[in-house]
Protein backbone atom coordinates (compact mmCIF):
# COMPACT_ATOMS: atom_id res chain seq x y z
CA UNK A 1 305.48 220.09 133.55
CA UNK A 2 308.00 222.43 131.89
CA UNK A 3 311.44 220.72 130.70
CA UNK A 4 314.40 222.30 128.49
CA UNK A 5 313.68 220.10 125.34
CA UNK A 6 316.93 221.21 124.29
CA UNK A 7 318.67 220.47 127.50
CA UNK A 8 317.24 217.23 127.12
CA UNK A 9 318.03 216.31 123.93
CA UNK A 10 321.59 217.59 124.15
CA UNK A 11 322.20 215.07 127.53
CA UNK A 12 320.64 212.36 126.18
CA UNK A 13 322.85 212.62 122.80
CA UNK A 14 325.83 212.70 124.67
CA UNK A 15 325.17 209.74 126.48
CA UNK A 16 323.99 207.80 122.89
CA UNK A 17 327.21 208.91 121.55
CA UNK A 18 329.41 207.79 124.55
CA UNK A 19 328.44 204.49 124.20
CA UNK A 20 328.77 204.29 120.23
CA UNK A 21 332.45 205.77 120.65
CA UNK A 22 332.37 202.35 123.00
CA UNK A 23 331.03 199.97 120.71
CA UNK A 24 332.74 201.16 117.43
CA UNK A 25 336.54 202.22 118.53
CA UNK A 26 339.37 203.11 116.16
CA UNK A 27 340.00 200.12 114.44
CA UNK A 28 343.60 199.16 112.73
CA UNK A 29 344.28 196.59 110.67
CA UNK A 30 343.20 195.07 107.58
CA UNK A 31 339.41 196.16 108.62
CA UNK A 32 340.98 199.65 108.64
CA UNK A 33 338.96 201.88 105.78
CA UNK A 34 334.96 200.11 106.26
CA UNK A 35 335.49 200.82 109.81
CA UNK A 36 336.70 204.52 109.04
CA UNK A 37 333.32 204.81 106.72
CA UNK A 38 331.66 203.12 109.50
CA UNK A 39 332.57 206.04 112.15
CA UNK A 40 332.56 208.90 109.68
CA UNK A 41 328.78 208.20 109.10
CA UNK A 42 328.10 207.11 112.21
CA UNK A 43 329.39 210.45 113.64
CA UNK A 44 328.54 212.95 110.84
CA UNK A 45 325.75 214.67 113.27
CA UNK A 46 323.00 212.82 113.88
CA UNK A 47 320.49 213.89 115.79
CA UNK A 48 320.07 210.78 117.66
CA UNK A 49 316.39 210.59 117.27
CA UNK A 50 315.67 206.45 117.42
CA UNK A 51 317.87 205.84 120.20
CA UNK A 52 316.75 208.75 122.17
CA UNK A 53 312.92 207.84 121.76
CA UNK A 54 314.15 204.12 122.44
CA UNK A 55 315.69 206.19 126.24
CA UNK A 56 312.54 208.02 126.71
CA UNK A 57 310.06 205.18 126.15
CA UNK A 58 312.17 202.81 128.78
CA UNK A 59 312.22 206.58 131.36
CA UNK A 60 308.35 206.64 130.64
CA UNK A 61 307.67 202.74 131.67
CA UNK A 62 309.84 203.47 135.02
CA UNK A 63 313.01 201.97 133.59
CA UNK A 64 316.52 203.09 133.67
CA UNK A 65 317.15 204.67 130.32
CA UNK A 66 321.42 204.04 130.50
CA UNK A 67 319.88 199.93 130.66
CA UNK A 68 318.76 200.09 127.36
CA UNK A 69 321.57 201.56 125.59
CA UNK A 70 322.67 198.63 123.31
CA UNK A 71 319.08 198.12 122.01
CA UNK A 72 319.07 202.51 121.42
CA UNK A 73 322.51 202.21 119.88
CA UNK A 74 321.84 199.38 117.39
CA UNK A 75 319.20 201.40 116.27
CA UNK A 76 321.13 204.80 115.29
CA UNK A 77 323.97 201.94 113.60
CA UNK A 78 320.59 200.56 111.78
CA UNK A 79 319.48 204.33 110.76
CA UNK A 80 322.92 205.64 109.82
CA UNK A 81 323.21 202.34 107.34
CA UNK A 82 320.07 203.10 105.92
CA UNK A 83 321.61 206.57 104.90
CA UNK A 84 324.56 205.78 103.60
CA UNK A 85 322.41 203.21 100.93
CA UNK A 86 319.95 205.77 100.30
CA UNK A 87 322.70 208.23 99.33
CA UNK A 88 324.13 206.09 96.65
CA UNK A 89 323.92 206.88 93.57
CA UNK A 90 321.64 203.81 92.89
CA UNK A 91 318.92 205.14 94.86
CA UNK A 92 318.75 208.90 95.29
CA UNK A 93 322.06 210.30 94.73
CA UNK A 94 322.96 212.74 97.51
CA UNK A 95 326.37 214.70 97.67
CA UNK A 96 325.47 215.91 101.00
CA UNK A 97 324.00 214.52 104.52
CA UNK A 98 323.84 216.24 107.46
CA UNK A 99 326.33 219.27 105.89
CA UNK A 100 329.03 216.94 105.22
CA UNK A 101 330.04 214.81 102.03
CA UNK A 102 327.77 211.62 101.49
CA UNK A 103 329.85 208.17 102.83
CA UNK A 104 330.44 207.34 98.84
CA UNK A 105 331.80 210.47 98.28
CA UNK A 106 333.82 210.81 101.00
CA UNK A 107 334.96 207.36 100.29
CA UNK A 108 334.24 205.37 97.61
CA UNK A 109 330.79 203.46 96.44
CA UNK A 110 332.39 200.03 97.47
CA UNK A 111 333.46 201.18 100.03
CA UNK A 112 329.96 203.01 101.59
CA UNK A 113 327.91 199.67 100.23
CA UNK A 114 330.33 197.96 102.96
CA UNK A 115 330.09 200.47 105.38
CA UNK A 116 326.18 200.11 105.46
CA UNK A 117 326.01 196.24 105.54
CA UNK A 118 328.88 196.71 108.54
CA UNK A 119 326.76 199.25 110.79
CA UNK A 120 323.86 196.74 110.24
CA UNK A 121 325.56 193.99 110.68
CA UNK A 122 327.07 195.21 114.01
CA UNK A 123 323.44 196.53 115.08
CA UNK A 124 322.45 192.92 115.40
CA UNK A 125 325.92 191.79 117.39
CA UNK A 126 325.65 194.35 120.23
CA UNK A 127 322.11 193.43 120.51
CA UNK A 128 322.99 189.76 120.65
CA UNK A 129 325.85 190.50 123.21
CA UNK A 130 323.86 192.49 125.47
CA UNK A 131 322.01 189.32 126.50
CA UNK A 132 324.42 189.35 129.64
CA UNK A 133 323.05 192.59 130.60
CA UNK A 134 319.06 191.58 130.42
CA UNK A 135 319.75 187.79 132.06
CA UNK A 136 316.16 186.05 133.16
CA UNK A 137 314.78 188.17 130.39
CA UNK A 138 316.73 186.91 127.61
CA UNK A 139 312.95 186.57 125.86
CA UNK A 140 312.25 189.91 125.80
CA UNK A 141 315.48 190.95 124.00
CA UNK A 142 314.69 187.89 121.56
CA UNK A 143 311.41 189.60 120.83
CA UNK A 144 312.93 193.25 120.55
CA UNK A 145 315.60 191.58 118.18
CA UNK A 146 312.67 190.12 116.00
CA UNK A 147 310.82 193.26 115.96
CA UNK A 148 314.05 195.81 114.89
CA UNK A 149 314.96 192.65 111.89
CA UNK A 150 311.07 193.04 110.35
CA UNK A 151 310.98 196.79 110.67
CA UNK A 152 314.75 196.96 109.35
CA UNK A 153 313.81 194.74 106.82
CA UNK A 154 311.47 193.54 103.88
CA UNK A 155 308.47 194.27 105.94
CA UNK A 156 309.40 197.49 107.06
CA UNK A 157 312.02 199.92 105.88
CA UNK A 158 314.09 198.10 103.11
CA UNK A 159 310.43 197.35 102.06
CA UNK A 160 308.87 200.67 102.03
CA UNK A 161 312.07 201.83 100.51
CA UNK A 162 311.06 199.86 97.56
CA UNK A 163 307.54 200.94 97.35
CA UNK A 164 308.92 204.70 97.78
CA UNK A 165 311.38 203.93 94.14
CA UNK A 166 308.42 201.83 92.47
CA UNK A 167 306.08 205.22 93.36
CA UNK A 168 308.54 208.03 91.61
CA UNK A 169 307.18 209.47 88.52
CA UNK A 170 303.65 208.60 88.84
CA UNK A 171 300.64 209.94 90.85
CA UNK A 172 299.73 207.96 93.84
CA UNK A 173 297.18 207.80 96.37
CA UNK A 174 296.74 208.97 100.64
CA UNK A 175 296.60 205.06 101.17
CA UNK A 176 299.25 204.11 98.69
CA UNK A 177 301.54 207.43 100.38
CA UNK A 178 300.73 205.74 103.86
CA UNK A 179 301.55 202.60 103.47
CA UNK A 180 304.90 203.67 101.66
CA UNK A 181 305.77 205.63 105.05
CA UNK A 182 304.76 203.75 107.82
CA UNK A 183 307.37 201.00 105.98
CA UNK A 184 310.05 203.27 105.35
CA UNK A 185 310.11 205.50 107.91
CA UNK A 186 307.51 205.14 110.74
CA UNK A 187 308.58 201.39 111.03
CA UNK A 188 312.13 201.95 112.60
CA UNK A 189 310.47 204.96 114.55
CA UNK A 190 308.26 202.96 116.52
CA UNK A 191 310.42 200.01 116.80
CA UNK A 192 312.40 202.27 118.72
CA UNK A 193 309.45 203.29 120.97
CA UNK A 194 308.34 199.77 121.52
CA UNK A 195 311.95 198.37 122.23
CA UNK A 196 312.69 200.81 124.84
CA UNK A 197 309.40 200.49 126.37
CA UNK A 198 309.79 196.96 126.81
CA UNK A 199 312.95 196.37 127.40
CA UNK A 200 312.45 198.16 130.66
CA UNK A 201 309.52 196.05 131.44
CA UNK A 202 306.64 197.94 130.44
CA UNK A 203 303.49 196.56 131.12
CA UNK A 204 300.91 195.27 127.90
CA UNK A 205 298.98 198.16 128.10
CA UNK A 206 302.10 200.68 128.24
CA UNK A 207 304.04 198.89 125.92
CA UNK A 208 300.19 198.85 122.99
CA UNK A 209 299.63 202.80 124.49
CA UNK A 210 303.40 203.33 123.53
CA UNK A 211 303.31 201.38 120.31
CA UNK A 212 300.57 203.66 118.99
CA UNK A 213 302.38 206.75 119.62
CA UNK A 214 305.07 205.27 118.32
CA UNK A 215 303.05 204.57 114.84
CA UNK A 216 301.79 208.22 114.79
CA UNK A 217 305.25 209.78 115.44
CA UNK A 218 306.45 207.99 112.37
CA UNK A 219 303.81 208.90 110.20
CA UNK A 220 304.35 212.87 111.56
CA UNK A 221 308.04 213.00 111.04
CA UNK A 222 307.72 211.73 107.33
CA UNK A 223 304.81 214.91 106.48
CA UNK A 224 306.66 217.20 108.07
CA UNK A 225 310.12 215.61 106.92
CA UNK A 226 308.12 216.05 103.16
CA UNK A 227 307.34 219.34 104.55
CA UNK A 228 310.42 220.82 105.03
CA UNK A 229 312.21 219.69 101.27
CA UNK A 230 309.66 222.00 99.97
CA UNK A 231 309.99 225.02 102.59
CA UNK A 232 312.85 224.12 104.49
CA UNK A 233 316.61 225.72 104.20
CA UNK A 234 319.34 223.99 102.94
CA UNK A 235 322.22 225.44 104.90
CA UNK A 236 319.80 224.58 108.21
CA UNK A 237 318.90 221.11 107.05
CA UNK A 238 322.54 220.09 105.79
CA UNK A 239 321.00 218.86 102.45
CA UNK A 240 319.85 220.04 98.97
CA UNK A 241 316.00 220.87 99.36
CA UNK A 242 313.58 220.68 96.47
CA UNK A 243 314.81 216.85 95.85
CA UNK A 244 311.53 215.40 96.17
CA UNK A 245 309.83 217.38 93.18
CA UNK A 246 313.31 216.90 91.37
CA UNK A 247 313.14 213.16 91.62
CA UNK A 248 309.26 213.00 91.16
CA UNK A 249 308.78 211.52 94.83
CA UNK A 250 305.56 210.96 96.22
CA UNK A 251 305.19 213.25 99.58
CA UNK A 252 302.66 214.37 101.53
CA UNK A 253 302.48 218.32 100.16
CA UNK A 254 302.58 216.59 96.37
CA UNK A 255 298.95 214.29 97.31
CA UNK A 256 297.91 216.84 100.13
CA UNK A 257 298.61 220.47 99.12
CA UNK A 258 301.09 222.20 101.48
CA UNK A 259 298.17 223.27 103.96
CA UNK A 260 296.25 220.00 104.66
CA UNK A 261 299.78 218.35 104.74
CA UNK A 262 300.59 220.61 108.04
CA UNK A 263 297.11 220.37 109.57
CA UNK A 264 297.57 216.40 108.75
CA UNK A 265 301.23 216.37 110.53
CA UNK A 266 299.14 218.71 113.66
CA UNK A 267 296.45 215.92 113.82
CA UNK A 268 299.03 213.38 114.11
CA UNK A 269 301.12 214.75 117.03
CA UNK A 270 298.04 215.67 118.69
CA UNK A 271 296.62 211.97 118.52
CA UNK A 272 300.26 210.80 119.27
CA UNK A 273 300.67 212.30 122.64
CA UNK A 274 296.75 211.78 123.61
CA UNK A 275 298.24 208.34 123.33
CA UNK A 276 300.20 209.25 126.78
CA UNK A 277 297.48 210.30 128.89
CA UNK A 278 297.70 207.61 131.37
CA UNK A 279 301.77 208.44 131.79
CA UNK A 280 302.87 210.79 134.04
CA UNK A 281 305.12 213.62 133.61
CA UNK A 282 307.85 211.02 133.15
CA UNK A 283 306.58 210.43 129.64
CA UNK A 284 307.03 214.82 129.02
CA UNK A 285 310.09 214.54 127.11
CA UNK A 286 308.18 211.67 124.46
CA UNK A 287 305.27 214.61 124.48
CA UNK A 288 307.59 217.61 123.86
CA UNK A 289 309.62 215.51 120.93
CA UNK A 290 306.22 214.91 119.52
CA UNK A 291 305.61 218.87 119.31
CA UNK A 292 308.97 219.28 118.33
CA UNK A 293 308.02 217.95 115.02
CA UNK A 294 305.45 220.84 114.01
CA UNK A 295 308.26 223.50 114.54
CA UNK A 296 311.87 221.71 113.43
CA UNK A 297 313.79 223.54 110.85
CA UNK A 298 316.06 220.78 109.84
């Protein structure tokens, strides 16, 4: 099967950022200036890659992607939080994301601190108020809830996030460099796979197949995410490169060399969409995201 990736991707961004517009409207009031910080992250060009993989997954179980659209929003709210805290000065001390000032210095550092706990905060409310929407199954949004609070959280991203400060400066090892990213990064990644797939009632053995794509993905997007601070173009990626060196972060070209860290990110993709060979060409657009990885520029 032959799809427009790019078609895709556009469609299914549009309809991700319909329904954030929806859930996050102009607010006035005393709430006025955290909900500003809220939308100006929140809409600062995203590429919508969680909820869209959330969309995808529930398309390749035989579910209707628009039904899944408060679990795939909650998810970019959840992403774009984590941004905004990464940014601050505190951590790694960006002036730019995606081409545009950081949140904090758009704002203020108060006021981006608020922002994030707000966007995560709300992540969880639409999730809980889209119980409505999945009545008889109110389980399997409990579980999907449970599963986007650990990989959100301690366990997964605010965890590996840790690991990821606690590792600059000093040497680490493949093991040590996994573990860091399948917390940090891949955890939210294949949340999103795994929520999607069953919250449209994927079967075990879709929602495991799914799951393990899901894992892959993650780790794929973080080498080649490595990958590009060390070859990529600022103006195309919206960001100072070279940060990771700067700071002293442990990537994947840093324990790898440059070389093995691209024919690691090609093993990965290639393992991740052998995952799908008992979906049909439903699951193409999860498979052609998956490439998508080896050639992105930003």
């Amino acid at each position: 099967m032959n799809m427009d990736l790019k078609a895709y991707l556009a469609e299914r961004r549009g309809l991700v950022n319909r329904a954030l517009e929806a859930y996050l409207p102009a607010v006035r009031g005393p709430a006025f200036r955290v909900v500003q910080a809220m939308h100006y992250s929140l809409f600062a060009g995203g590429k919508r890659l969680r909820p869209i993989l959330c969309l995808a997954a529930a398309e390749a179980v035989g579910g209707d992607p628009s039904e899944v659209l408060p679990v795939a929003c909650a998810l970019e709210m959840i992403h774009t939080y984590s941004l905004i805290h990464d940014d601050l000065p505190a951590m790694d001390d960006d002036d730019l994301r995606r081409g545009q000032p950081t949140c904090h210095k758009k704002f203020d550092e108060a006021t981006a601190i608020l922002a994030g706990d707000g966007l995560l905060t709300a992540a969880f409310q639409i999730m809980a108020d889209a119980a409505s929407r999945f009545e008889g199954r109110e389980r399997d949004l409990l579980a999907v809830i449970r599963l986007i609070a650990a990989a959100a959280g301690y366990p997964g991203m605010v965890g590996g996030q840790m690991l990821d400060l606690q590792a600059e400066g000093r040497k680490v090892t493949l093991k040590e460099l996994e573990t860091i990213h399948r917390m940090k990064t891949g955890a939210l990644l294949t949340a999103s796979v795994r929520s999607g797939a069953v919250m449209a009632g994927g079967t075990r053995a879709e929602v495991t197949a799914l799951t393990s794509y899901g894992e892959k993905f993650g780790l794929a997007f973080q080498v080649t995410d490595d990958l590009l601070d060390v070859e990529g173009e600022a103006g195309e990626m919206g960001k100072a490169t070279g940060m990771d060196a700067q700071r002293q972060k442990a990537t994947y070209p840093g324990v790898l060399g440059r070389q093995e860290a691209k024919e690691w990110a090609q093993r990965l993709v290639e393992t991740a969409v052998a995952d799908l060979q008992d979906f049909g060409p439903v699951a193409e657009p999860l498979r052609e995201v998956a490439r998508y990885l080896l050639v992105r520029r930003s």
